[in-house]
PDB file of N, CA and C in Angstrom:
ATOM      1  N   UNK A   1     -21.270   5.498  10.751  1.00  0.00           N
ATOM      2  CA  UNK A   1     -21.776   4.254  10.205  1.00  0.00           C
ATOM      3  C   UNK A   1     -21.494   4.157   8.703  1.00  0.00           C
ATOM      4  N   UNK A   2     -21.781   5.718   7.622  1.00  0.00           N
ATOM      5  CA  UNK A   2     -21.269   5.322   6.464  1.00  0.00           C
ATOM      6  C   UNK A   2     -19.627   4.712   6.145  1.00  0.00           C
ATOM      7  N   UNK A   3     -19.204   5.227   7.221  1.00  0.00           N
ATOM      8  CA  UNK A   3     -17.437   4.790   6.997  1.00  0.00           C
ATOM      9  C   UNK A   3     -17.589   3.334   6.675  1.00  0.00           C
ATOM     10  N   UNK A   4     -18.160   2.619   7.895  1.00  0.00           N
ATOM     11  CA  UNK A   4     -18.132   1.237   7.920  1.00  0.00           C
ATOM     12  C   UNK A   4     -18.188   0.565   7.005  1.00  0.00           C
ATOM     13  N   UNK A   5     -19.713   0.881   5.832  1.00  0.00           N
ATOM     14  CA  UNK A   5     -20.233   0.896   5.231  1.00  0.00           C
ATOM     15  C   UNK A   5     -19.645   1.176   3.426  1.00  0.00           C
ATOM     16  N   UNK A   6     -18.483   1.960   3.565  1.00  0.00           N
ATOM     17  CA  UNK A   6     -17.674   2.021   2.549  1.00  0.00           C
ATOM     18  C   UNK A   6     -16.814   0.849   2.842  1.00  0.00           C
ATOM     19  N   UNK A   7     -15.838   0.827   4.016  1.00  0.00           N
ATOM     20  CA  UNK A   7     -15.262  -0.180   4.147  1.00  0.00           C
ATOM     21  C   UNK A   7     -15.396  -1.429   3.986  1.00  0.00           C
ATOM     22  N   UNK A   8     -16.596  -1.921   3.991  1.00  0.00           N
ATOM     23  CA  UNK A   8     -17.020  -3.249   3.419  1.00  0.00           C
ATOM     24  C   UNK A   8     -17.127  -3.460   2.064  1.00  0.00           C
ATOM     25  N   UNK A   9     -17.572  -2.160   1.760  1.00  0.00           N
ATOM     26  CA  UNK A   9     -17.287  -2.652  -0.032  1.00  0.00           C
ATOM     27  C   UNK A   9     -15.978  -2.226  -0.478  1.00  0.00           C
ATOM     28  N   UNK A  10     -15.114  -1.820   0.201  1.00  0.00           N
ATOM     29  CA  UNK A  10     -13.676  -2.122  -0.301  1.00  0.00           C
ATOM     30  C   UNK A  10     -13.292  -3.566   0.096  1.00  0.00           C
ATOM     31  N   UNK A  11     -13.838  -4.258   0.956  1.00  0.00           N
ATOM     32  CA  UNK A  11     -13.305  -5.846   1.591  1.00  0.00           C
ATOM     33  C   UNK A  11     -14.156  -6.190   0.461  1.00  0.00           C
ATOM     34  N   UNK A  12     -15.136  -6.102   0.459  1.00  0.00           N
ATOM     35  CA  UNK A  12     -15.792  -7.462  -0.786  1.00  0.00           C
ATOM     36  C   UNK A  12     -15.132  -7.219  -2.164  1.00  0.00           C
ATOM     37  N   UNK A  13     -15.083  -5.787  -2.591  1.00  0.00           N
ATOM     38  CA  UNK A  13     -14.095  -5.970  -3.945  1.00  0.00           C
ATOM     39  C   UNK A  13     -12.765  -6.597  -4.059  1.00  0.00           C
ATOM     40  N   UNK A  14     -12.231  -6.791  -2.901  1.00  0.00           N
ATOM     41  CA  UNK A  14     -10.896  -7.239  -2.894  1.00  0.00           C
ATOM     42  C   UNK A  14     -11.012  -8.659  -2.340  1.00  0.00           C
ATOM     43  N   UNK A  15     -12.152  -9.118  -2.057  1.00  0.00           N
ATOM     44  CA  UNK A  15     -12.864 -10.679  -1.781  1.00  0.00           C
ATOM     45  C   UNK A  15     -12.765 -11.292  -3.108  1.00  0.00           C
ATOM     46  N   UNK A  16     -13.298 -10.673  -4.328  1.00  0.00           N
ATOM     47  CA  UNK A  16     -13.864 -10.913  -5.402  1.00  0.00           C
ATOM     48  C   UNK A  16     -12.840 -11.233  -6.395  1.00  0.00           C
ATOM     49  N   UNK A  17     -11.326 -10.119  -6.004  1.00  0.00           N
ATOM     50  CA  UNK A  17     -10.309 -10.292  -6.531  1.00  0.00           C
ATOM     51  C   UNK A  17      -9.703 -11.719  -6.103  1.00  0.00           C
ATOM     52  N   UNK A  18     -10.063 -12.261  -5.252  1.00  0.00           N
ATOM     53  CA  UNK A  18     -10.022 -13.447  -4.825  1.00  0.00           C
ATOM     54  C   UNK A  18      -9.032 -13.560  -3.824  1.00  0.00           C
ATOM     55  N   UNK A  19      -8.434 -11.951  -3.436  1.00  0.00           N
ATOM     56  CA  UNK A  19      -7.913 -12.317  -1.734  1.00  0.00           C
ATOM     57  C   UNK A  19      -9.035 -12.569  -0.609  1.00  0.00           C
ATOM     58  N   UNK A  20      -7.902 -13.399   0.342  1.00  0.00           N
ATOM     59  CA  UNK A  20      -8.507 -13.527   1.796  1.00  0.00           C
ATOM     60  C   UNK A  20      -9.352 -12.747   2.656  1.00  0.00           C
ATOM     61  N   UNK A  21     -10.568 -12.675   2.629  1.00  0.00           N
ATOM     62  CA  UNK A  21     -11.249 -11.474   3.482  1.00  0.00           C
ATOM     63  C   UNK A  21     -10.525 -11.083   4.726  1.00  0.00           C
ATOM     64  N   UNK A  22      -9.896 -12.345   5.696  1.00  0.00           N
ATOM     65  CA  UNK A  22      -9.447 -11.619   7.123  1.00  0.00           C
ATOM     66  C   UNK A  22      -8.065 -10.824   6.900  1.00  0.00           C
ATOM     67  N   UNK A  23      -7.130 -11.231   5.840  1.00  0.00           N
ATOM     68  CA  UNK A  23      -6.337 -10.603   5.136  1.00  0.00           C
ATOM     69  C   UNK A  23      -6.446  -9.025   4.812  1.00  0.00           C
ATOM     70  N   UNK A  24      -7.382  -9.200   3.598  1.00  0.00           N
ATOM     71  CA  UNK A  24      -8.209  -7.938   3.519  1.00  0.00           C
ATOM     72  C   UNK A  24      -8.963  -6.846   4.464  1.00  0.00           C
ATOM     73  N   UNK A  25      -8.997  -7.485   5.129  1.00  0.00           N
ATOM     74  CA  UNK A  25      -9.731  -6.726   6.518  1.00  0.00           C
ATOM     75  C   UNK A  25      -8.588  -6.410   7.404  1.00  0.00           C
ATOM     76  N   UNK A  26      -7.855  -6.882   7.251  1.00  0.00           N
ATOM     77  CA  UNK A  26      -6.952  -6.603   8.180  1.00  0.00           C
ATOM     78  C   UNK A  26      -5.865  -5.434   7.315  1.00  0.00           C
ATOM     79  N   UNK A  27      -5.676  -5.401   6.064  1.00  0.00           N
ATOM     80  CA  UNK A  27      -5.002  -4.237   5.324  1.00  0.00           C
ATOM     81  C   UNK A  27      -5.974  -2.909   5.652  1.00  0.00           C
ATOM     82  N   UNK A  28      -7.298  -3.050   5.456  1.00  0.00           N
ATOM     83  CA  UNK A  28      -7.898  -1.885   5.069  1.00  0.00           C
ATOM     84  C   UNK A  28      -7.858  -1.235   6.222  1.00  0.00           C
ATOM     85  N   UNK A  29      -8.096  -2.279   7.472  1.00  0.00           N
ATOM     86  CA  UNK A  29      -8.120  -1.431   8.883  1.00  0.00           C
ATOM     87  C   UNK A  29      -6.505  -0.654   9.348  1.00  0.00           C
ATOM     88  N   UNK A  30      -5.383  -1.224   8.638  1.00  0.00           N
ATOM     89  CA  UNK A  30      -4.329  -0.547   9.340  1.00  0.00           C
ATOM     90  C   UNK A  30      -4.507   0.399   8.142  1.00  0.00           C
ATOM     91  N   UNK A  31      -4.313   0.034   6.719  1.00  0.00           N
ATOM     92  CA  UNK A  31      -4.553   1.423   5.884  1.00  0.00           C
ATOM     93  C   UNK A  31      -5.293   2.897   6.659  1.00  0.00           C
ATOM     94  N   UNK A  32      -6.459   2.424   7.353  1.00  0.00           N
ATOM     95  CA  UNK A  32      -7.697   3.818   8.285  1.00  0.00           C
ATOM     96  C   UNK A  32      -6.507   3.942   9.217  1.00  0.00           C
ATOM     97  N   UNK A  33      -6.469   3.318   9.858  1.00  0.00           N
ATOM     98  CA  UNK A  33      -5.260   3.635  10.806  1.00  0.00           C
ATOM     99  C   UNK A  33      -3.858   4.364  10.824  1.00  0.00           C
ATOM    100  N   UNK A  34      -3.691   4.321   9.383  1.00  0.00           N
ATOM    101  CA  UNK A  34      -2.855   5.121   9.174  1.00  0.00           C
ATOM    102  C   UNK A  34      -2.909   6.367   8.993  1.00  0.00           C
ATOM    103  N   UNK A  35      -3.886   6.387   7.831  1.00  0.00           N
ATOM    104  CA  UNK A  35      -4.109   7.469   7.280  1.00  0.00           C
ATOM    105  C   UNK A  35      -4.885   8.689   8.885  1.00  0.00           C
ATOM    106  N   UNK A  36      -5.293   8.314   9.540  1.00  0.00           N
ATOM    107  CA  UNK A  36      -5.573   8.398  10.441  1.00  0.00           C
ATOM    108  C   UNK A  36      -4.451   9.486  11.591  1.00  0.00           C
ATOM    109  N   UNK A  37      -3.550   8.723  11.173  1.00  0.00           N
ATOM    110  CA  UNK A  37      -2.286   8.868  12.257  1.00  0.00           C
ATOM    111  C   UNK A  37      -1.512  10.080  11.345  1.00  0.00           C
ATOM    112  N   UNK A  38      -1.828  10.047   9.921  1.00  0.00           N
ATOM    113  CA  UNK A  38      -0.895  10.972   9.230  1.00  0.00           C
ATOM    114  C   UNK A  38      -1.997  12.372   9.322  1.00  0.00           C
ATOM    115  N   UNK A  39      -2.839  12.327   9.869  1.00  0.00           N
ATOM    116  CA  UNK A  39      -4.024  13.128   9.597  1.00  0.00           C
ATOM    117  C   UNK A  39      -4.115  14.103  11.390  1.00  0.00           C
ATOM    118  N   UNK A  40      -3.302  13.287  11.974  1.00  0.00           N
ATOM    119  CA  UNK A  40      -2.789  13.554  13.437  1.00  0.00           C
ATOM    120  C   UNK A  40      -4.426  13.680  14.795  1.00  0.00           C
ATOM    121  N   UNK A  41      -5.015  12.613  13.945  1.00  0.00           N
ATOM    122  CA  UNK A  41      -5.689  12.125  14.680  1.00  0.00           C
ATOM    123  C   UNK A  41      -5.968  10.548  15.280  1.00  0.00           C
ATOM    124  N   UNK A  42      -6.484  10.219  16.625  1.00  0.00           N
ATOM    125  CA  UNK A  42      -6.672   9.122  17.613  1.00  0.00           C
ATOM    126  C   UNK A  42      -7.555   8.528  17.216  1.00  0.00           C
ATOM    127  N   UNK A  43      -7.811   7.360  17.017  1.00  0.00           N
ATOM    128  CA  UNK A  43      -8.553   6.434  16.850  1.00  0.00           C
ATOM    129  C   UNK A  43     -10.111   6.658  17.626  1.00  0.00           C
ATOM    130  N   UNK A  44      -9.433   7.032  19.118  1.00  0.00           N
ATOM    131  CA  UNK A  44     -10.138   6.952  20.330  1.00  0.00           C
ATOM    132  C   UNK A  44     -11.043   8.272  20.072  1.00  0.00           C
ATOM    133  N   UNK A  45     -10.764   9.294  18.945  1.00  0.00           N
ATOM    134  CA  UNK A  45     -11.821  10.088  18.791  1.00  0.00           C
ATOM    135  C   UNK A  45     -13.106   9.956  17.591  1.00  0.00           C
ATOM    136  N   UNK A  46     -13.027   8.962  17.769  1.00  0.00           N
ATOM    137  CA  UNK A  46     -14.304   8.483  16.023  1.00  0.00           C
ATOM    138  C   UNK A  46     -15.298   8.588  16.856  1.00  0.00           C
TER     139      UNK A  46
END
């Protein structure tokens, strides 16, 4: 739940910068996703 919880305040700071939230939301989630994948772990295990 804290993950989430960081992740939103990376979307609202970058809200504030005055990009697009679904934009923004949509970078930060493939950003986790990546980093994720370079980390050689599945999504499907959170």
């Amino acid at each position: 739940m804290a993950v989430w919880w960081d992740l939103s305040r990376i979307v609202r700071h970058f809200e504030r910068q005055g990009l697009e939230r679904r934009a923004v939301k949509a970078a930060v989630m493939n950003a986790a996703l990546r980093l994720m994948k370079d980390e050689g772990e599945e999504p499907s295990t959170l």
